[in-house]
N, C-alpha and C. Protein backbone atom coordinates (compact mmCIF):
# COMPACT_ATOMS: atom_id res chain seq x y z
N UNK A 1 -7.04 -28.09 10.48
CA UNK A 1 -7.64 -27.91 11.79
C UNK A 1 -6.63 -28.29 12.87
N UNK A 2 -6.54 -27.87 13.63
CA UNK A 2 -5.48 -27.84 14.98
C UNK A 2 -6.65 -28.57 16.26
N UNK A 3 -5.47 -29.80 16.56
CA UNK A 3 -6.33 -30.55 17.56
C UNK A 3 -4.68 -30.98 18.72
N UNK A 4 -5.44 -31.26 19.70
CA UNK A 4 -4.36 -31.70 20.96
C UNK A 4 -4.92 -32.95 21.13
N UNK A 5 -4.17 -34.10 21.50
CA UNK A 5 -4.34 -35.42 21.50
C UNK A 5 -3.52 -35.61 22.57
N UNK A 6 -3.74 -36.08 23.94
CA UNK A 6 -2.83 -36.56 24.61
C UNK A 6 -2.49 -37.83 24.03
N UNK A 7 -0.89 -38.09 24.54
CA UNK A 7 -0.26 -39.20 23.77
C UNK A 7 -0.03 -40.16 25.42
N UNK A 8 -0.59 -41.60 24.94
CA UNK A 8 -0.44 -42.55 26.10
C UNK A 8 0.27 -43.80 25.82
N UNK A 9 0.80 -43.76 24.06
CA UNK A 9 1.34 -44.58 23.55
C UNK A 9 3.27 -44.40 23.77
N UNK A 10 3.89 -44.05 22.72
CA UNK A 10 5.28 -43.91 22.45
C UNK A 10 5.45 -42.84 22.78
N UNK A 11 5.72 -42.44 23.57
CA UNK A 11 6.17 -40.44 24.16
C UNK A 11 7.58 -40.41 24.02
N UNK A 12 8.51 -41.50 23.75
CA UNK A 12 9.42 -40.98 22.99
C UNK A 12 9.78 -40.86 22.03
N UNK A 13 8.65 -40.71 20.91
CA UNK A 13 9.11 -40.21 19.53
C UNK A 13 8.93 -38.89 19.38
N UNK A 14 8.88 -38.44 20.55
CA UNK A 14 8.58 -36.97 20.32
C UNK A 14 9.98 -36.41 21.17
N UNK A 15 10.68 -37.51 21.31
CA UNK A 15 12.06 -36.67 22.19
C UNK A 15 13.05 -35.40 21.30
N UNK A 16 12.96 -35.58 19.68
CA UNK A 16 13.60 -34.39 19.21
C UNK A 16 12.82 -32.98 19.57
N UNK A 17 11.48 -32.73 19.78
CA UNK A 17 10.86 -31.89 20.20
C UNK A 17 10.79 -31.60 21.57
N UNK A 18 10.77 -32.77 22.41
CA UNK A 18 11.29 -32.35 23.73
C UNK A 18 12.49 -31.67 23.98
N UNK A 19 13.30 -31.98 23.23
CA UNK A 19 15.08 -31.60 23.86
C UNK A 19 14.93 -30.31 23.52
N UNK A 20 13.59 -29.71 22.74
CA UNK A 20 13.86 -28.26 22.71
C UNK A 20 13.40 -27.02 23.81
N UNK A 21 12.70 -28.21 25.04
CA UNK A 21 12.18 -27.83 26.04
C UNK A 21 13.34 -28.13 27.29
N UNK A 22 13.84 -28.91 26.76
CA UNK A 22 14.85 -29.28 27.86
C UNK A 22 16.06 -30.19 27.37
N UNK A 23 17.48 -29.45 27.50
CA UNK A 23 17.91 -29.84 26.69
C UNK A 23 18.91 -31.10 26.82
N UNK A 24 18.41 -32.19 27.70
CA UNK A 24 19.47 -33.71 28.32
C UNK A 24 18.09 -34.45 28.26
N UNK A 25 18.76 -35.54 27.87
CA UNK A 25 17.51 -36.73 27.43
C UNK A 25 17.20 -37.27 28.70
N UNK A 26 18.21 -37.50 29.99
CA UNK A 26 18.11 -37.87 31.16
C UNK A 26 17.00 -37.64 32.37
N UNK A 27 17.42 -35.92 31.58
CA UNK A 27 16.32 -34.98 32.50
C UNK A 27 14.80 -35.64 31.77
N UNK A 28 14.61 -35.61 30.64
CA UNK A 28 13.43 -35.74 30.31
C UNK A 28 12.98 -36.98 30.49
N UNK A 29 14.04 -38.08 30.47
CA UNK A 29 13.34 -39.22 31.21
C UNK A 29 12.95 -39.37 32.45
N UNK A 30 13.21 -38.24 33.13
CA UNK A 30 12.79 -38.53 34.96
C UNK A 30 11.58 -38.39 35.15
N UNK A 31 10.92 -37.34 33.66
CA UNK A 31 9.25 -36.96 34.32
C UNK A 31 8.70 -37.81 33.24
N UNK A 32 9.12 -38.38 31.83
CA UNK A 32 7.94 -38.40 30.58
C UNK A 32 7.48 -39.67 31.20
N UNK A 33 7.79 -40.36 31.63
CA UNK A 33 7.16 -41.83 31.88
C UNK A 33 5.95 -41.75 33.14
N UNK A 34 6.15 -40.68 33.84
CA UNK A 34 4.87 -40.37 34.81
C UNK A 34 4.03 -39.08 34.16
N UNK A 35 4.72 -38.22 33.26
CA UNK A 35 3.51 -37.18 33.02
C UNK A 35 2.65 -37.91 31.87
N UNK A 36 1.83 -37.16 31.71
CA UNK A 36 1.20 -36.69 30.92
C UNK A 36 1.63 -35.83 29.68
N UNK A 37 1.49 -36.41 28.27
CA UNK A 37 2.22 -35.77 27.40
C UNK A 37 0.98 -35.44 26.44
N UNK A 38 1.03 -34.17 25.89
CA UNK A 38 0.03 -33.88 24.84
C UNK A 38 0.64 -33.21 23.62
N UNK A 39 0.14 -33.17 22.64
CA UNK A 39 0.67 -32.91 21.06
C UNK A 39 -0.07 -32.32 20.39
N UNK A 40 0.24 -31.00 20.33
CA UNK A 40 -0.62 -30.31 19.30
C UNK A 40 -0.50 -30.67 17.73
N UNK A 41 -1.73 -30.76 16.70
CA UNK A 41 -0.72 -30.84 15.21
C UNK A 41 -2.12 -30.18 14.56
N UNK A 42 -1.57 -29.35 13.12
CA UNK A 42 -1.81 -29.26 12.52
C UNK A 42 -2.17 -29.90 11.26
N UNK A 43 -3.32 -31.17 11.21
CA UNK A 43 -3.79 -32.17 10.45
C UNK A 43 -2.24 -33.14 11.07
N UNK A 44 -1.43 -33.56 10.12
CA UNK A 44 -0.31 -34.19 10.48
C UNK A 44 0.96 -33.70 10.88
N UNK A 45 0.98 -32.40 10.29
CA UNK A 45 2.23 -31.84 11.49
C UNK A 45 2.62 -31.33 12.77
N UNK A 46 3.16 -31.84 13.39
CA UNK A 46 3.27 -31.62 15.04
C UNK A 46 3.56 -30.41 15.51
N UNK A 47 2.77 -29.38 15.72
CA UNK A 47 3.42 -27.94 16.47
C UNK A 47 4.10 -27.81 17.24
N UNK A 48 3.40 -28.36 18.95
CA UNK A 48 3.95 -28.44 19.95
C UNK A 48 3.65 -29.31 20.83
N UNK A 49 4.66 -29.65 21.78
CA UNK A 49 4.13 -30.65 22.78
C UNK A 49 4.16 -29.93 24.46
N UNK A 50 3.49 -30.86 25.64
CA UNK A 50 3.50 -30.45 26.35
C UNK A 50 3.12 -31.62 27.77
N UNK A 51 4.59 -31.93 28.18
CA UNK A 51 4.53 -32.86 29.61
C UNK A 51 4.00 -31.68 30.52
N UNK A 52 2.95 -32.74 31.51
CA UNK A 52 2.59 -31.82 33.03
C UNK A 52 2.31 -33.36 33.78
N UNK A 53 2.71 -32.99 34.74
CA UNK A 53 2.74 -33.98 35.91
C UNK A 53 2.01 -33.41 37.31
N UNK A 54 1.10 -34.62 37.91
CA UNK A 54 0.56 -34.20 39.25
C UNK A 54 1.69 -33.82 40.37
N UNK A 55 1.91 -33.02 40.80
CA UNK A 55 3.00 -32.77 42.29
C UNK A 55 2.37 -32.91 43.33
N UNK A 56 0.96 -33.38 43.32
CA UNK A 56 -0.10 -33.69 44.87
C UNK A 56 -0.39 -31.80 45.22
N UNK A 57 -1.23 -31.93 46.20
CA UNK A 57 -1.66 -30.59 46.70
C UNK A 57 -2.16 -29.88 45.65
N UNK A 58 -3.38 -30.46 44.73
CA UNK A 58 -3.54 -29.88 43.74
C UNK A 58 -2.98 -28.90 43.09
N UNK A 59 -1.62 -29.59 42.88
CA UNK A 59 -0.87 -28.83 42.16
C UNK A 59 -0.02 -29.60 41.30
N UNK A 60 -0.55 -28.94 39.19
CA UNK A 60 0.03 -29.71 38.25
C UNK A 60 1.41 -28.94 37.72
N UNK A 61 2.43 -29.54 37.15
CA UNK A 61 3.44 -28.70 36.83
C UNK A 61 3.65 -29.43 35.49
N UNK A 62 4.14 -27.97 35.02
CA UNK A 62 4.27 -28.25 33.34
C UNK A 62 5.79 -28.28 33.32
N UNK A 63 6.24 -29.81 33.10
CA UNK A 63 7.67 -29.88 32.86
C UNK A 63 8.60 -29.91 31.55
N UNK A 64 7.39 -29.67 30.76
CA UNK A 64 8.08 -29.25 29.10
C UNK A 64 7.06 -28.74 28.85
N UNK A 65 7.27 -27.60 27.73
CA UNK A 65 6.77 -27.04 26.78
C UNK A 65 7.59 -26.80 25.43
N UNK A 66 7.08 -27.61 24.48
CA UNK A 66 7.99 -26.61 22.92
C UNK A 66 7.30 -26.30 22.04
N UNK A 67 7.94 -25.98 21.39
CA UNK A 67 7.22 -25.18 20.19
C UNK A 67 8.11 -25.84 18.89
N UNK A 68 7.35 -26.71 17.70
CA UNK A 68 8.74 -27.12 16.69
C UNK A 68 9.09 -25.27 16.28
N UNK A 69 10.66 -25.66 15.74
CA UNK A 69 10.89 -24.13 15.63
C UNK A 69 10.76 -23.76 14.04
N UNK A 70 9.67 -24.47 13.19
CA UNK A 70 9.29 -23.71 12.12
C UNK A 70 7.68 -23.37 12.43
N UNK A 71 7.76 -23.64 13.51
CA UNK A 71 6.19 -23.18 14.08
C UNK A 71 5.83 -22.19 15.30
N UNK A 72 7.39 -21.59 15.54
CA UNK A 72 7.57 -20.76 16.96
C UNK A 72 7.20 -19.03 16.31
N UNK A 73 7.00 -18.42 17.66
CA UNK A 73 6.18 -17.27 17.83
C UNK A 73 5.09 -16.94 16.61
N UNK A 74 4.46 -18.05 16.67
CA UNK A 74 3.24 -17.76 16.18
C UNK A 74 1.72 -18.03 16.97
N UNK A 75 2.28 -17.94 18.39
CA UNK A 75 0.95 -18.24 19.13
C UNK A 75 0.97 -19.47 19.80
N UNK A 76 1.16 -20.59 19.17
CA UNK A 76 1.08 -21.96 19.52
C UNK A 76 1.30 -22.63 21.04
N UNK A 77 2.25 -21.85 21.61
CA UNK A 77 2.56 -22.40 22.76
C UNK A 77 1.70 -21.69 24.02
N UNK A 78 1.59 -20.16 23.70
CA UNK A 78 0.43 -19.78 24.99
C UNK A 78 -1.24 -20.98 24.06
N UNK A 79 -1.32 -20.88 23.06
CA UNK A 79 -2.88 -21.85 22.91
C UNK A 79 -2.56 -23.19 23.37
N UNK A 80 -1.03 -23.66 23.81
CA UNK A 80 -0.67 -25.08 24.40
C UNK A 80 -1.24 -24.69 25.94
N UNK A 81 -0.68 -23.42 26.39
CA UNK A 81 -0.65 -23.46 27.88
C UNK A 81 -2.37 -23.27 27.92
N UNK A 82 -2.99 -22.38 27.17
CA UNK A 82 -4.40 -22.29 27.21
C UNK A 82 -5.20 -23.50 27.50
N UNK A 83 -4.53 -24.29 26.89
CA UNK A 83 -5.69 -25.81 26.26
C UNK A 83 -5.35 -26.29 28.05
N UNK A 84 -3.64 -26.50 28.44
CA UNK A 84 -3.71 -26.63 29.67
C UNK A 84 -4.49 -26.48 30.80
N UNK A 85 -4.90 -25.25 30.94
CA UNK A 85 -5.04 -24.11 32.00
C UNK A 85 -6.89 -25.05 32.29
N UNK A 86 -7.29 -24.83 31.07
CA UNK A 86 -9.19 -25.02 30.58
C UNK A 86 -9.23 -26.33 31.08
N UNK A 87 -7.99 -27.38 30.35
CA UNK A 87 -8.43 -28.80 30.56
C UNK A 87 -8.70 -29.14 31.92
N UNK A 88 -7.75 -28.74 33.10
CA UNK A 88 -7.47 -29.37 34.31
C UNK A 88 -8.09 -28.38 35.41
N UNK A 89 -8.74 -26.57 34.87
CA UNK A 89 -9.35 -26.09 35.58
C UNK A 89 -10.59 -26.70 36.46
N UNK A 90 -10.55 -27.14 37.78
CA UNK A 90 -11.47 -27.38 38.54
C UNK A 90 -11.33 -28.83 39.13
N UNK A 91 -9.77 -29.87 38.48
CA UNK A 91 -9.02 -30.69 38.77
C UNK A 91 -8.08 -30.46 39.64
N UNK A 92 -7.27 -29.26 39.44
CA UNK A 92 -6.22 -29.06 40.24
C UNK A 92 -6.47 -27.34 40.65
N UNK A 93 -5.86 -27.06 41.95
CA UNK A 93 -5.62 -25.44 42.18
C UNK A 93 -4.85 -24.59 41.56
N UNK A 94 -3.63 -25.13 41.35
CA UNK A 94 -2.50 -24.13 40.36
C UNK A 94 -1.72 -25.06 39.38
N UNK A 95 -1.07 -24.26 38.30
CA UNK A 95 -0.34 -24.75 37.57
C UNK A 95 1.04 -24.32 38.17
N UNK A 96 2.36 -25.19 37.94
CA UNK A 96 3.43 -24.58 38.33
C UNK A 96 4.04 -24.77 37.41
N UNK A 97 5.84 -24.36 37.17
CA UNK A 97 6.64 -24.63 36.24
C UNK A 97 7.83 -23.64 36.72
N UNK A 98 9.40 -24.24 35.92
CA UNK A 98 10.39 -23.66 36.25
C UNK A 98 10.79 -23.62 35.20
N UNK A 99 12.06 -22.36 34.70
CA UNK A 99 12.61 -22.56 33.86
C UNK A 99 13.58 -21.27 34.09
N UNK A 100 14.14 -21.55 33.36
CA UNK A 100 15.79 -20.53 33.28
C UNK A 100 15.63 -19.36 33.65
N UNK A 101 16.33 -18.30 33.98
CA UNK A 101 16.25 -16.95 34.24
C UNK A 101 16.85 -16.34 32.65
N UNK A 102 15.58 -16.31 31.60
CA UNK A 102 16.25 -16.10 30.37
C UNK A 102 15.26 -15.39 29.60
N UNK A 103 15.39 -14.29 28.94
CA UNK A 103 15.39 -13.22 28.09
C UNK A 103 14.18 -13.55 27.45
N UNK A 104 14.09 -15.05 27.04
CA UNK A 104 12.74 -15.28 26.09
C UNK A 104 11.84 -16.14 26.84
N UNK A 105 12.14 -16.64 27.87
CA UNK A 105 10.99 -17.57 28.63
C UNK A 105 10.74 -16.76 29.64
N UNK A 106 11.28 -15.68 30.63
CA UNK A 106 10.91 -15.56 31.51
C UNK A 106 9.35 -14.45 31.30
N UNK A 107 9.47 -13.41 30.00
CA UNK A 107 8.21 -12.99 29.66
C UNK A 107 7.18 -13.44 29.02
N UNK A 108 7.60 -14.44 28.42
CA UNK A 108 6.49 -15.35 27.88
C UNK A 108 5.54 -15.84 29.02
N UNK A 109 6.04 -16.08 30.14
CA UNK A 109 5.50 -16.90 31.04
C UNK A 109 4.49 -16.00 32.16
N UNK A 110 5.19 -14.48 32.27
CA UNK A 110 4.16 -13.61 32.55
C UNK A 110 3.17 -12.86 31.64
N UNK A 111 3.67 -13.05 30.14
CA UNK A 111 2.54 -12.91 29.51
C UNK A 111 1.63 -13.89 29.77
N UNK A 112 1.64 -14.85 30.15
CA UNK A 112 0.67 -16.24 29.90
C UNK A 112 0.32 -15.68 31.22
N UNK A 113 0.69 -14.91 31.73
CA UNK A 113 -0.32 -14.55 33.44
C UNK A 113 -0.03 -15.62 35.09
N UNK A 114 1.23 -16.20 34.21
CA UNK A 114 2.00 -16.77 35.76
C UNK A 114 2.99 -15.50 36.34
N UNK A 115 2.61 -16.07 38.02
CA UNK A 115 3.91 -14.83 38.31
C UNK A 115 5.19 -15.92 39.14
N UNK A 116 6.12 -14.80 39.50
CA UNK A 116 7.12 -15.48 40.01
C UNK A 116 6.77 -16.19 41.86
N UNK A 117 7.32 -17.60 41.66
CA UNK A 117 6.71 -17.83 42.93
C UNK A 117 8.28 -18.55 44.11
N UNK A 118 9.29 -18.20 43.35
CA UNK A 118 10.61 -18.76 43.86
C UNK A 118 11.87 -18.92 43.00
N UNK A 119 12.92 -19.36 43.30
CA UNK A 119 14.10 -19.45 42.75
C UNK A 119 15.12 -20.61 43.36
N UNK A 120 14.99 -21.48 42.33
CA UNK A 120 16.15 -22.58 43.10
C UNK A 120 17.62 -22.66 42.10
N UNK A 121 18.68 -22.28 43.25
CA UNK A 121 19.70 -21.73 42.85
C UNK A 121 20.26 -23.07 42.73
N UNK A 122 21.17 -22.34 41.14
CA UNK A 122 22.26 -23.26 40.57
C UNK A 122 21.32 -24.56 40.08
N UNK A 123 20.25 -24.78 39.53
CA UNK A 123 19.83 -25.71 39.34
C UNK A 123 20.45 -26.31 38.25
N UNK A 124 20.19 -25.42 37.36
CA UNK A 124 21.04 -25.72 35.27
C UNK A 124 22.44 -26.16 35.84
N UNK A 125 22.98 -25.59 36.75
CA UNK A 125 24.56 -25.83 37.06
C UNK A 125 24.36 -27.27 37.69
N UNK A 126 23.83 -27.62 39.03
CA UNK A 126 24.19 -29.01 39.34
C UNK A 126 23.58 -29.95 38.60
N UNK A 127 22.32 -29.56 37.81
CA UNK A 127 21.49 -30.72 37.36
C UNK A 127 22.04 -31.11 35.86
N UNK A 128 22.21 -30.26 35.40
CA UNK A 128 22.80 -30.90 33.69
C UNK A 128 24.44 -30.89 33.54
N UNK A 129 24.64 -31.93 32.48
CA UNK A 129 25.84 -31.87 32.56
C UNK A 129 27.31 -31.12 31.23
N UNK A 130 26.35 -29.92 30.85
CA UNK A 130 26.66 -29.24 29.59
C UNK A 130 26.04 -27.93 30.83
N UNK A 131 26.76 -26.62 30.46
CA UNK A 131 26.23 -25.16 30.18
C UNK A 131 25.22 -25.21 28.89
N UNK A 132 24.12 -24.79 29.89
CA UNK A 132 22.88 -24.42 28.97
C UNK A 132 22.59 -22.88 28.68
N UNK A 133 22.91 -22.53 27.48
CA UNK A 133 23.05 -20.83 26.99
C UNK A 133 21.64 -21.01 26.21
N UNK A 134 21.28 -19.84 26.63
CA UNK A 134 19.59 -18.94 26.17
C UNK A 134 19.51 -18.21 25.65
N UNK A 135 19.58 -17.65 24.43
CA UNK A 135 19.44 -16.22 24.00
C UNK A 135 20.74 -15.15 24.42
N UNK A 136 21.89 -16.31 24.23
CA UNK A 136 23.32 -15.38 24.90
C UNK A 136 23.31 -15.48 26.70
N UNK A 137 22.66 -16.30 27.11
CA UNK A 137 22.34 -16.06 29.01
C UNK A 137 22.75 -17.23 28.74
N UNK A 138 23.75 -17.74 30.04
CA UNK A 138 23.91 -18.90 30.57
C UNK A 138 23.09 -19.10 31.60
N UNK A 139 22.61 -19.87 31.88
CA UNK A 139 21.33 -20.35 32.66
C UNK A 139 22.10 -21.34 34.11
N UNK A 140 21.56 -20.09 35.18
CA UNK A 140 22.21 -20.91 36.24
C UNK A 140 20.88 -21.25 37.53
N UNK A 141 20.31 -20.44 37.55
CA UNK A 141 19.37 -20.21 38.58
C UNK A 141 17.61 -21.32 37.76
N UNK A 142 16.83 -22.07 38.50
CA UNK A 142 15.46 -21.90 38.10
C UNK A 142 14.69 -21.12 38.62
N UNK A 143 14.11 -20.26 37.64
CA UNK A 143 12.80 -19.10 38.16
C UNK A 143 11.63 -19.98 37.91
N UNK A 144 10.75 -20.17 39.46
CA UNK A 144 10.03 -20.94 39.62
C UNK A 144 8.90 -19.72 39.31
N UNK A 145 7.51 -20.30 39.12
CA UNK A 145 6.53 -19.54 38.39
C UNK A 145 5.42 -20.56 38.97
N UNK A 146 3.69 -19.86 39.10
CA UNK A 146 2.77 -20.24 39.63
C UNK A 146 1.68 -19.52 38.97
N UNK A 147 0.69 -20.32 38.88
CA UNK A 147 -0.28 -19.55 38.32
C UNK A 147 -1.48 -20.27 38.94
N UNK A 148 -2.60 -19.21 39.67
CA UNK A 148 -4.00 -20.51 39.89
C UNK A 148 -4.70 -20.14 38.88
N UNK A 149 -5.26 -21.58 39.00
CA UNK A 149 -6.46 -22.24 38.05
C UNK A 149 -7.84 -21.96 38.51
N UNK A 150 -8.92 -21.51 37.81
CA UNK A 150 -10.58 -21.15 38.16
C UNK A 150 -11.05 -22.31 39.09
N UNK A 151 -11.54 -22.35 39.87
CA UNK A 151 -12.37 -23.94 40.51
C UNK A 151 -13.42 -24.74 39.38
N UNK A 152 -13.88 -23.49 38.14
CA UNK A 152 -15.10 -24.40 37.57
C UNK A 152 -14.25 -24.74 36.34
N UNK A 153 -14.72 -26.17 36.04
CA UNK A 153 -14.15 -27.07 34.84
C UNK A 153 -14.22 -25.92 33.58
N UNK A 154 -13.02 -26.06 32.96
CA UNK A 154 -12.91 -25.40 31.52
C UNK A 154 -13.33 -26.24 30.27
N UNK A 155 -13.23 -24.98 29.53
CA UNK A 155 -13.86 -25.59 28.29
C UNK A 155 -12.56 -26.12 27.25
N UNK A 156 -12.66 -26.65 26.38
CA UNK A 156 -11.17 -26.69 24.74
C UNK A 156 -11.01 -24.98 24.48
N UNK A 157 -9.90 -25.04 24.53
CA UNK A 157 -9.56 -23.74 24.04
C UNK A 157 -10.06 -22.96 22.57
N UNK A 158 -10.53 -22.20 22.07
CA UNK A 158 -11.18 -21.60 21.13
C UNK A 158 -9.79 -22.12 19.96
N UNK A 159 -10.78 -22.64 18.81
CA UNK A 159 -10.07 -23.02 17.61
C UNK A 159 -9.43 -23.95 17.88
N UNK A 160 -9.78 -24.76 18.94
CA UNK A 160 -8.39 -26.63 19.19
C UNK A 160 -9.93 -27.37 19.16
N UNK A 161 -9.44 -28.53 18.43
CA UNK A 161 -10.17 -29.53 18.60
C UNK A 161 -9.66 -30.80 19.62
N UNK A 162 -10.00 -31.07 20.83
CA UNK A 162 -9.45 -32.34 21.51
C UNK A 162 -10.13 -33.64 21.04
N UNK A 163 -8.84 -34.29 20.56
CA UNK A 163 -9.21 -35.88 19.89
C UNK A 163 -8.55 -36.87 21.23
């Protein structure tokens, strides 16, 4: 059975799965200690995880998403953003999030029904301190993305159990 558990304990034992959302431990320490971290698993194995943090103006942003990668494109991460979307519908107005201008995230993210809402240049370039390559793309730009949320409270996403 597949359940999401937000985690309020050790959120960094899940940093090998983070770095696959973002790839400098630095970066991920700037948000994990204020977001909100949740963990999908399959009985005991961990699928995916997923930091989102309040930005005020009812507006939450999802600053990681992964997928472990013996568990990728099989669904898991739009039923991460799903469980998202339901949990905090009627909490907050929109979801936001940024991420690379890259071949495999940028359609995933309009499949999930966010659209593009900006672009902050050179971000991957001033903010990390390695070239971050995507699917053969070096990643220079963040494509910022927005999506609103229903006003009435959501339900658990079909087939997740929340523990």
């Amino acid at each position: 059975m597949i359940s999401i558990k937000e985690e309020t304990g050790d959120k960094e034992q899940y940093m090998e799965l983070l770095l696959i959302g973002d790839e400098q431990v630095d970066m991920i320490m700037k948000y994990l200690s204020q977001g909100r971290l949740f963990v999908m698993k399959d009985d005991e194995k961990i699928l995916a995880v997923c930091v989102v943090t309040d930005e005020g103006n009812d507006r939450l942003e999802i600053k990681n998403i992964a997928v472990s990668p013996d568990s990728q494109r099989k669904g898991y991460g739009k039923r991460m953003l799903s469980y998202i979307e339901n949990k905090f519908s009627g909490s907050f107005r929109s979801l936001i999030l940024g991420t690379g201008d890259s071949p495999l995230t940028v359609p995933f993210y309009e499949d999930c029904g966010f659209r593009r809402s900006g672009v902050i240049k050179n971000f991957f370039i001033d903010n990390y301190d390695h070239p971050i390559i995507e699917a053969g793309v070096r990643l220079c730009d963040m494509i910022c993305f927005e999506k609103e949320l229903p006003d009435n409270y959501g339900t658990v996403s079909e087939g997740i159990t929340e523990i």
